[in-house]
Protein backbone atom coordinates (compact mmCIF):
# COMPACT_ATOMS: atom_id res chain seq x y z
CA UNK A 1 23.75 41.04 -8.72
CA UNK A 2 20.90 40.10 -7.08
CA UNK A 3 21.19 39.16 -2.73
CA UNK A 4 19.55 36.96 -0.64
CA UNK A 5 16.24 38.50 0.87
CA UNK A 6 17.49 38.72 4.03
CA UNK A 7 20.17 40.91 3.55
CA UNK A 8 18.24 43.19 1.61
CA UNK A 9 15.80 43.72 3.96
CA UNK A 10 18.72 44.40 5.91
CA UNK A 11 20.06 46.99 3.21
CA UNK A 12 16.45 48.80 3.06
CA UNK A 13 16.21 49.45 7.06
CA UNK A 14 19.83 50.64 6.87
CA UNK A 15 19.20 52.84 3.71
CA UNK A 16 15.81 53.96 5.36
CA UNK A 17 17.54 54.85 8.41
CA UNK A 18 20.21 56.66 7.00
CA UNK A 19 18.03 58.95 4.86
CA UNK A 20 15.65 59.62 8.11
CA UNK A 21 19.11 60.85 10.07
CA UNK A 22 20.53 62.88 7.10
CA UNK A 23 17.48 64.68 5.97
CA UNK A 24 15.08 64.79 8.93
CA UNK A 25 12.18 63.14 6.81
CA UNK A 26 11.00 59.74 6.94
CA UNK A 27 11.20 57.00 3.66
CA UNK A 28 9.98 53.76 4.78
CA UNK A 29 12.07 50.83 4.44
CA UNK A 30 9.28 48.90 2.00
CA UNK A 31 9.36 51.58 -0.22
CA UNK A 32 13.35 51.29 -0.20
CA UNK A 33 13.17 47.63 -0.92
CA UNK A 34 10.55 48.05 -3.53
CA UNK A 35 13.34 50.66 -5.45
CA UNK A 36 15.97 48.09 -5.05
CA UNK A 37 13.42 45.13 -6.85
CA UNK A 38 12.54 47.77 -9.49
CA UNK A 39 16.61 48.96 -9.87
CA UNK A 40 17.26 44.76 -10.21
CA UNK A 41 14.46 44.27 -13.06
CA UNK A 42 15.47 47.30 -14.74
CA UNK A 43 18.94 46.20 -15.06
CA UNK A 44 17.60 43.37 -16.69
CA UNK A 45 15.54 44.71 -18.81
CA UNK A 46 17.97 46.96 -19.91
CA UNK A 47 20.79 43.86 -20.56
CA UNK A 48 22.83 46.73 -18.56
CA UNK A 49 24.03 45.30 -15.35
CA UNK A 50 26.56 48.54 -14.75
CA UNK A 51 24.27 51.16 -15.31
CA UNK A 52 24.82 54.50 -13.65
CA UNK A 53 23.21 56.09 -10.98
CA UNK A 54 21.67 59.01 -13.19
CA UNK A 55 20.45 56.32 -15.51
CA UNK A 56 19.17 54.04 -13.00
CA UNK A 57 17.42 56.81 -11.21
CA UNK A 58 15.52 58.19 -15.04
CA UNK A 59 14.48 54.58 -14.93
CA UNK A 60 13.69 53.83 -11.25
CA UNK A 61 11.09 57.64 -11.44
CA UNK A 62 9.50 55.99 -14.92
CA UNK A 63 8.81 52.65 -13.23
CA UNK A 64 7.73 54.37 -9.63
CA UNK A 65 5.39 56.91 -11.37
CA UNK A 66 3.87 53.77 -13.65
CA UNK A 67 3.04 52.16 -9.99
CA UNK A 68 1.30 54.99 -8.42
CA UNK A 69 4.10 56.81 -6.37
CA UNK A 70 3.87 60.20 -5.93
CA UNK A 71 6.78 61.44 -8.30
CA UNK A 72 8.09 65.43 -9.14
CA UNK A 73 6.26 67.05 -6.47
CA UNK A 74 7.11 68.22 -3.89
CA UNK A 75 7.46 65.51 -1.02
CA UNK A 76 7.61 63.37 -3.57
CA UNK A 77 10.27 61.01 -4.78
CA UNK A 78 13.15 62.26 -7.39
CA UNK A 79 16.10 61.72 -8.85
CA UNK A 80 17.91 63.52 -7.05
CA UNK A 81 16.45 61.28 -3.78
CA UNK A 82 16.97 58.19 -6.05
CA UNK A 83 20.19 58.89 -6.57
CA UNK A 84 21.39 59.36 -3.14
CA UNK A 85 19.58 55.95 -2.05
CA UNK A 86 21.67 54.43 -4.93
CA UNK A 87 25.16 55.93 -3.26
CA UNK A 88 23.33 54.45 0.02
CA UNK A 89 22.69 50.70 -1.25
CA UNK A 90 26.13 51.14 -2.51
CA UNK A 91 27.85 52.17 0.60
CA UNK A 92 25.71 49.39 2.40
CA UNK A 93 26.80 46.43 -0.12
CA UNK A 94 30.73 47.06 0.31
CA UNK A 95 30.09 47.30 3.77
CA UNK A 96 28.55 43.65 3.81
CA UNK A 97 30.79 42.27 1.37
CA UNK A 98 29.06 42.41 -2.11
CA UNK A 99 30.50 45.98 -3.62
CA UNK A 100 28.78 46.38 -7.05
CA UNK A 101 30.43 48.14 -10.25
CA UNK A 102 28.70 50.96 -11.78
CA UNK A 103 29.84 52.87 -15.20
């Protein structure tokens, strides 16, 4: 389900933020918001609106390696990493009133 711009920007500096306090490192909030465009075109692409997170993420490291990001090395983005931003985006979209279903 796609939101309104403003509330994903929202979602991205929240996410961002999160990830900086938990792990120490620093993910920008653009490169958060361009993961949650890919994750929205991938799900439909896919005709799978309920993908799950281990899924998504495969896709999502395809589709960020195909545009350049630095993928499986280290410092780099993974699944793993994609995954947890997924239970992030998540967490933020119940909090602001749009929970999503995943399989």
């Amino acid at each position: 389900m796609p939101i309104d711009e403003r509330l994903a920007a929202e979602g991205a500096d929240w996410i961002a933020e999160q990830l900086t306090e938990e792990y120490g490192g620093f993910i920008s909030a653009e490169v958060i918001d361009a993961i949650m465009e890919f994750e929205l075109e991938i799900r439909e692409a896919t005709g799978d609106p309920l993908l799950p997170h281990a899924v998504m993420a495969t896709h999502l490291l395809e589709k960020l390696a195909a545009e350049g990001a630095p993928v499986g090395v280290w410092g780099g983005v993974n699944e793993v990493l994609l995954q947890e931003i997924l239970h992030l985006e998540d967490e933020f979209l119940a909090m602001a009133g749009h929970p999503r279903k995943i399989r």
